[in-house]
Protein backbone atom coordinates (compact mmCIF):
# COMPACT_ATOMS: atom_id res chain seq x y z
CA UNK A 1 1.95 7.38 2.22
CA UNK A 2 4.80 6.66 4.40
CA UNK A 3 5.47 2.62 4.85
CA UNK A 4 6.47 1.72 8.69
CA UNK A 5 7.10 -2.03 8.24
CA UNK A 6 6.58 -3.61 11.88
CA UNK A 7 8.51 -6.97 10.55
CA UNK A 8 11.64 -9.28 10.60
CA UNK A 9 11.81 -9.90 7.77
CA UNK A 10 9.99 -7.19 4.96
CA UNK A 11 12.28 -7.27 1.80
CA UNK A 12 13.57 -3.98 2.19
CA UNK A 13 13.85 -2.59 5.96
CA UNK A 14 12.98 -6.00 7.64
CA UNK A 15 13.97 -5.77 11.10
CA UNK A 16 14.56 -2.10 10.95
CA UNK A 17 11.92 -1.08 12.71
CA UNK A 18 10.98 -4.67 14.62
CA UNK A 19 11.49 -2.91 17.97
CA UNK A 20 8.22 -0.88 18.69
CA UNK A 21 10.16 2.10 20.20
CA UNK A 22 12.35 2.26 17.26
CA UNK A 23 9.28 2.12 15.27
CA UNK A 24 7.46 4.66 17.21
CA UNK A 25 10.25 7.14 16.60
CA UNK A 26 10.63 6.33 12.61
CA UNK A 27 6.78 6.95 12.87
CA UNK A 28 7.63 10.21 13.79
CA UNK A 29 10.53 10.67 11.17
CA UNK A 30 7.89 9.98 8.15
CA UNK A 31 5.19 12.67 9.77
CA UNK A 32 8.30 15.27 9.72
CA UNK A 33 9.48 14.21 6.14
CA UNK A 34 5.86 14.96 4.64
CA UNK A 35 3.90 11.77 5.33
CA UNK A 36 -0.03 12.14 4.48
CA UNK A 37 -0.67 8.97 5.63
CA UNK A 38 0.88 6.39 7.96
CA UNK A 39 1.23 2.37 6.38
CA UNK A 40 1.83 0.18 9.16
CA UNK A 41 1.75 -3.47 8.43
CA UNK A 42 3.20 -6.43 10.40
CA UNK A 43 3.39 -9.30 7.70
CA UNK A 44 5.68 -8.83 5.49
CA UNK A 45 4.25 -9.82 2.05
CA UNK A 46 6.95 -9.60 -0.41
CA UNK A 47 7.56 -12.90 -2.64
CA UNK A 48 8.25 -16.24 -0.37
CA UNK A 49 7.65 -14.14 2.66
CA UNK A 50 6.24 -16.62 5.72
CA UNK A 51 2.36 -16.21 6.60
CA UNK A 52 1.78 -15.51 10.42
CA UNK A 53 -1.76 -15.87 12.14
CA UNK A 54 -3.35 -12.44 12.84
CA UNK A 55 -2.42 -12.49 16.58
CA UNK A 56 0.90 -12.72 15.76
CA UNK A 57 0.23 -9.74 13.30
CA UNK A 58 -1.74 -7.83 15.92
CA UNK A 59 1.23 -8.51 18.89
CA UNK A 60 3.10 -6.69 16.52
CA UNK A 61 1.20 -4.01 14.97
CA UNK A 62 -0.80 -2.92 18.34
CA UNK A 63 2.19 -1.72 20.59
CA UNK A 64 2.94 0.42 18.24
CA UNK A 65 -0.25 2.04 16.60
CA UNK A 66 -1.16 2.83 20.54
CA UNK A 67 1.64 4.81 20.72
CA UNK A 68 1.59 6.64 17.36
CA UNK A 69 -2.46 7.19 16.88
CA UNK A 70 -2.53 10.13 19.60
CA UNK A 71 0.39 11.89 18.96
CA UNK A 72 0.21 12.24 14.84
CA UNK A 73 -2.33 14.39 13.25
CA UNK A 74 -2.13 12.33 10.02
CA UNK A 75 -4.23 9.10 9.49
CA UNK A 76 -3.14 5.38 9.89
CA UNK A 77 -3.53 2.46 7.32
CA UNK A 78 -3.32 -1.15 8.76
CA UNK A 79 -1.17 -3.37 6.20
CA UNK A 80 -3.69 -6.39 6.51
CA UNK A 81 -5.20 -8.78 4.48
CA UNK A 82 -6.86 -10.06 8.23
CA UNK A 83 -10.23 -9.18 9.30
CA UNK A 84 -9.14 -9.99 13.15
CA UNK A 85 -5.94 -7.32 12.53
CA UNK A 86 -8.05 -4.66 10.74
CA UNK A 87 -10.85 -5.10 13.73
CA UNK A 88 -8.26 -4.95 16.53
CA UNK A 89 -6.05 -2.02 14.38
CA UNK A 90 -9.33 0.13 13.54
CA UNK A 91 -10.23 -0.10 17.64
CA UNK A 92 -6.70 0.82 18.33
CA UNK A 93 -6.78 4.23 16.09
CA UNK A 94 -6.20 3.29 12.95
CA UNK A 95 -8.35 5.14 10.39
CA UNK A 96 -7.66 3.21 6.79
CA UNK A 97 -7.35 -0.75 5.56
CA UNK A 98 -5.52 -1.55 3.22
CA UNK A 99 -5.48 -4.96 2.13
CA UNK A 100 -3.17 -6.42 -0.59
CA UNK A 101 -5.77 -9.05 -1.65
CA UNK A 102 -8.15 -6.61 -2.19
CA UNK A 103 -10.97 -7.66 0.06
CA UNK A 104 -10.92 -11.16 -1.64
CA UNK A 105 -8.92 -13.60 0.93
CA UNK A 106 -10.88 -12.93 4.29
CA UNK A 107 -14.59 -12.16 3.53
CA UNK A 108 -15.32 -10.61 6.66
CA UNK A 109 -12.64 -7.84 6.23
CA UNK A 110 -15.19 -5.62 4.35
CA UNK A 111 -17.81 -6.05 6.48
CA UNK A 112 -15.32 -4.66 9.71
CA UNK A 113 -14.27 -2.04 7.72
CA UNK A 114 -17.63 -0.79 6.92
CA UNK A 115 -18.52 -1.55 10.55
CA UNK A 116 -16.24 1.51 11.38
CA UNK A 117 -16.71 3.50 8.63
CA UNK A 118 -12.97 3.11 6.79
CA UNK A 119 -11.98 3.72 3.60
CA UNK A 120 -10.54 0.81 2.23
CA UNK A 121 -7.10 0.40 -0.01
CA UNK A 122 -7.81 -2.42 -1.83
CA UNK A 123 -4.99 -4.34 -4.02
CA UNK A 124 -4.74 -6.45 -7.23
CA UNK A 125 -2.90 -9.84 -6.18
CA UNK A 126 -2.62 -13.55 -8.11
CA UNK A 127 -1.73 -16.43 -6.47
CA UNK A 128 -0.02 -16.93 -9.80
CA UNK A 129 1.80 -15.45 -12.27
CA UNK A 130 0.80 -15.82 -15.92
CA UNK A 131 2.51 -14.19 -18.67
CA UNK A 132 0.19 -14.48 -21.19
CA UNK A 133 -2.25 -12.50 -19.37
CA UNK A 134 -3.54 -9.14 -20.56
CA UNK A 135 -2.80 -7.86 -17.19
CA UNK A 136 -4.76 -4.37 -16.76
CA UNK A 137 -7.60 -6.23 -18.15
CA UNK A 138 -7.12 -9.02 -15.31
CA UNK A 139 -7.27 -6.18 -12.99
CA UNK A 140 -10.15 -4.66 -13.64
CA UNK A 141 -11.59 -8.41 -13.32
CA UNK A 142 -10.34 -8.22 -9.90
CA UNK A 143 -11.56 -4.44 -9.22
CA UNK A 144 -15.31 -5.38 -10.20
CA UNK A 145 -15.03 -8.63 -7.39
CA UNK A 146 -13.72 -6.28 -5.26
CA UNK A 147 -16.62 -3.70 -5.86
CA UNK A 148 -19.38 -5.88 -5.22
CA UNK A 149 -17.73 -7.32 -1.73
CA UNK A 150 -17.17 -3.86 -0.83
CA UNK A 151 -20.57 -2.34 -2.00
CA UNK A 152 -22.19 -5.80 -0.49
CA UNK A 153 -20.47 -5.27 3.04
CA UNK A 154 -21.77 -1.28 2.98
CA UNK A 155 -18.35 0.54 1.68
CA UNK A 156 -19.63 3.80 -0.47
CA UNK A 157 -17.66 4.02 -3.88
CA UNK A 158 -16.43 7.12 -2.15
CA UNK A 159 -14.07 5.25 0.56
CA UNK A 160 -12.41 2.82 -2.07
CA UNK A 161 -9.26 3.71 -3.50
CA UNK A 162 -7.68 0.99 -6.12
CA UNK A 163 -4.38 0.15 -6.23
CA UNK A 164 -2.73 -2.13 -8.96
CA UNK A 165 -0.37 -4.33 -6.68
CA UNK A 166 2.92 -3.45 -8.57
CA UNK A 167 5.12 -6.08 -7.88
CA UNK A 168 2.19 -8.63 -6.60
CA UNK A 169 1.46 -11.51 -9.66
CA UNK A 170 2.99 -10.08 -11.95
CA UNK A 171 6.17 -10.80 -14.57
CA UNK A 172 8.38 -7.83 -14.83
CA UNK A 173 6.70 -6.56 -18.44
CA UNK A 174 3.47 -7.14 -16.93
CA UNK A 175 4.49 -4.35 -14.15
CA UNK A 176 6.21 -2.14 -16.57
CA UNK A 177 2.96 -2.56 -18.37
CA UNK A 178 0.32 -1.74 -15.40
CA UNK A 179 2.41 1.47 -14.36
CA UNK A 180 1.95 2.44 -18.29
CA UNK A 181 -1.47 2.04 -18.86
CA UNK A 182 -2.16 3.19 -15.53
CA UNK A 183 -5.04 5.99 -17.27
CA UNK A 184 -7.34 2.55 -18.03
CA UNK A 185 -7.54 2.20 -14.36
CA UNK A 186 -7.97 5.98 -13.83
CA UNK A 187 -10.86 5.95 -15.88
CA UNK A 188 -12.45 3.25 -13.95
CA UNK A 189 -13.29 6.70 -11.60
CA UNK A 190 -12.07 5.82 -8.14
CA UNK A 191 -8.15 7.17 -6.55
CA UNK A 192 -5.15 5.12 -7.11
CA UNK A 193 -2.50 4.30 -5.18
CA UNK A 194 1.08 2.92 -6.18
CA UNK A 195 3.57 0.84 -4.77
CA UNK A 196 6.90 0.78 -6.60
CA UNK A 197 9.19 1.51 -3.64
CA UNK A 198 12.90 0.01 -3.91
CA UNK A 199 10.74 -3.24 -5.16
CA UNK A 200 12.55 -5.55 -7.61
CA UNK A 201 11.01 -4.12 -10.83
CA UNK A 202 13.23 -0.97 -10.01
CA UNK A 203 16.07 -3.66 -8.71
CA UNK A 204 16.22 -5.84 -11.93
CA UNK A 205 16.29 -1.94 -14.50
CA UNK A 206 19.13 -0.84 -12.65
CA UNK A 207 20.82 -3.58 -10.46
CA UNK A 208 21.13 -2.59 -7.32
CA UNK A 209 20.00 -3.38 -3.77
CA UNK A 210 16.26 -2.13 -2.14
CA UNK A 211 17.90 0.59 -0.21
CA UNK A 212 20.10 1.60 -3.24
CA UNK A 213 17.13 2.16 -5.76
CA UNK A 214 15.72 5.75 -4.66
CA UNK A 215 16.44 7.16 -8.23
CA UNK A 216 14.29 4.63 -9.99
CA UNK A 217 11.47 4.64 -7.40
CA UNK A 218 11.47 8.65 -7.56
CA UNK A 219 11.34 8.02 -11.46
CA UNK A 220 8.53 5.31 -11.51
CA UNK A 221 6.71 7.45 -8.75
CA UNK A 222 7.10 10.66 -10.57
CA UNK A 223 5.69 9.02 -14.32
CA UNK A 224 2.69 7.52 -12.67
CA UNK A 225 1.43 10.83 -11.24
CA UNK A 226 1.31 11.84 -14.71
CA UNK A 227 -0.07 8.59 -15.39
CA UNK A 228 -2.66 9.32 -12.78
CA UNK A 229 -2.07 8.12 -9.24
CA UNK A 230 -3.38 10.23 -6.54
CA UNK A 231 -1.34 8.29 -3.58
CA UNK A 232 2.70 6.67 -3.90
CA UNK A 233 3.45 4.78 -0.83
CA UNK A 234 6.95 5.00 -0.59
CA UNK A 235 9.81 4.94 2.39
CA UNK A 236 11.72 7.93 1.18
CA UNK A 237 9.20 10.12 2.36
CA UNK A 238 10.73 13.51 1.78
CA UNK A 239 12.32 12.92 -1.57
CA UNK A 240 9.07 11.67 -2.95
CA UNK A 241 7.24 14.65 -1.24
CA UNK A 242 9.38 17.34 -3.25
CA UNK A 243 8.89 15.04 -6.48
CA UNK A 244 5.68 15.43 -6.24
CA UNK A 245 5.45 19.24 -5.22
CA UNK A 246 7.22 19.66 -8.67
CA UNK A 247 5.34 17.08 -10.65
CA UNK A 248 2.02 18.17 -9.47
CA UNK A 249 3.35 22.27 -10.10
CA UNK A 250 3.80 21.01 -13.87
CA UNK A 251 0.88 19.46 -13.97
CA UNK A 252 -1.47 22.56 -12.76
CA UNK A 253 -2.16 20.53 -9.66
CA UNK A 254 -0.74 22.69 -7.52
C-alpha cells in the first residue's frame, strides 16, 4: 500500500504533495514503483496533528481521487475516520476505507461502507496512552467492538482487514511489543496490515529524521511479514516491494 498524503502538515511528507497536480503525478510514481493499493488521506493524524471538518477533508481528497481513479488499475483507500469523506470518496472511485479509529469514532462510517460494498481497514487507536496495559490484549478488545459495528452495519468478515495502529496509543515498548506478537492477532483469522513507515518508533531506535529512516522501516516491514502481515503501507514503495519479493521467496510465498 502506497501512502499519498493530501496534507500540510502529515509528519513525514506534509506539504509534499498538498498541490493536487503534484499529487496526481506522485500517484502515478507509487503505481510504477509496485503499489497494490493507493492510501490517500487528507488529515493528517500523526500525534498533535489539528482535526479538520470532513469538507475540509473532502476539498482536499476529491480533486485528486477524480483524477487518479480512471487512470490506475490498482484500488484506492480513503484515509478517513469520516463517514461524510468515506461517502463522498467511495462515490468519487475510491474502492477501500480505512479508518484509523477502527469504525469506533463516527458510527455511521460502517454503515456507508457496507452501503457500497467496501472492504474496510480498520485500526487500533487510544485516546490515551497507558503503559501498564497489556497492549495486544487491549487490541483484540478493540477488534471484537469493531466486529460487531462492522457485522451490525452488514460488512462480511471477508472485507475486514485489522490493522494494529503502530504508532497510534501506544508507548514505544508497547509498539515494539504489538509488531512482536503480531501471530496473536494473526490467529484472530482476518488480514493484517502494518504501518511502521519512517514513524517515530523507527526515529527514536536509530535517530534520525522521517525521510532518513528507510533502513529501519524496510527492517520492521520485512520482520512482520514473517510475523504475519499480509499488507505494509509504506512511502518507499519500490524498496519495500523487492523486500517483500525476497521475504515472501523465503517464506514459500512466492
Amino acid at each position: 500500500m502506497g501512502i499519498l498524503n493530501v496534507t500540510p502538515d502529515s509528519f513525514s511528507d506534509g506539504g509534499l504533495f498538498f498541490d493536487a497536480a503534484v499529487a496526481v503525478a506522485h500517484a502515478h510514481e507509487l503505481v510504477a514503483e509496485g503499489a497494490d493499493i493507493l492510501d490517500i488521506g487528507g488529515e493528517s493524524t500523526r500525534p498533535g496533528h489539528t482535526a479538520i471538518s470532513a469538507e475540509d477533508e473532502i476539498a482536499r481528497v476529491l480533486p485528486v481521487l477524480r483524477a487518479v481513479a480512471p487512470q490506475v488499475s490498482v484500488p484506492i483507500s480513503i484515509d478517513t475516520y469520516k463517514a461524510a469523506t468515506a461517502r463522498a470518496a467511495l462515490a468519487a472511485g475510491a474502492k477501500i476505507v480505512n479508518d484509523v479509529w477502527g469504525l469506533q469514532r463516527d458510527p455511521e462510517i460502517a454503515r456507508v461502507a457496507a452501503g457500497f460494498g467496501a472492504p474496510v481497514i480498520a485500526m487500533h487507536n487510544r485516546t490515551e496512552v497507558d503503559g501498564t496495559l497489556d497492549i495486544v490484549a487491549d487490541i483484540k478488545a478493540f477488534f471484537d467492538r469493531t466486529l460487531a459495528i462492522a457485522r451490525a452495519a452488514g460488512i462480511p468478515d471477508s472485507q475486514v482487514v485489522l490493522d494494529p495502529g503502530i504508532g497510534f496509543g501506544k508507548t514505544f515498548e508497547q509498539n515494539l511489543e504489538a509488531l512482536r506478537r503480531l501471530p496473536e492477532l494473526k490467529a484472530l483469522g482476518f488480514p493484517l496490515l502494518v504501518g511502521t513507515s519512517r514513524k517515530s518508533l523507527i526515529g527514536k531506535l536509530l535517530d534520525r529524521t522521517p525521510r532518513e529512516r528507510i533502513n529501519g522501516t524496510l527492517a520492521s516491514n520485512v520482520v512482520s511479514i514473517v510475523n504475519g502481515a499480509d499488507i505494509i503501507r509504506v512511502h518507499d514503495v519500490l524498496a519495500h516491494k523487492e523486500a517483500a519479493r525476497v521475504a515472501d521467496a523465503i517464506l514459500g510465498k512466492r
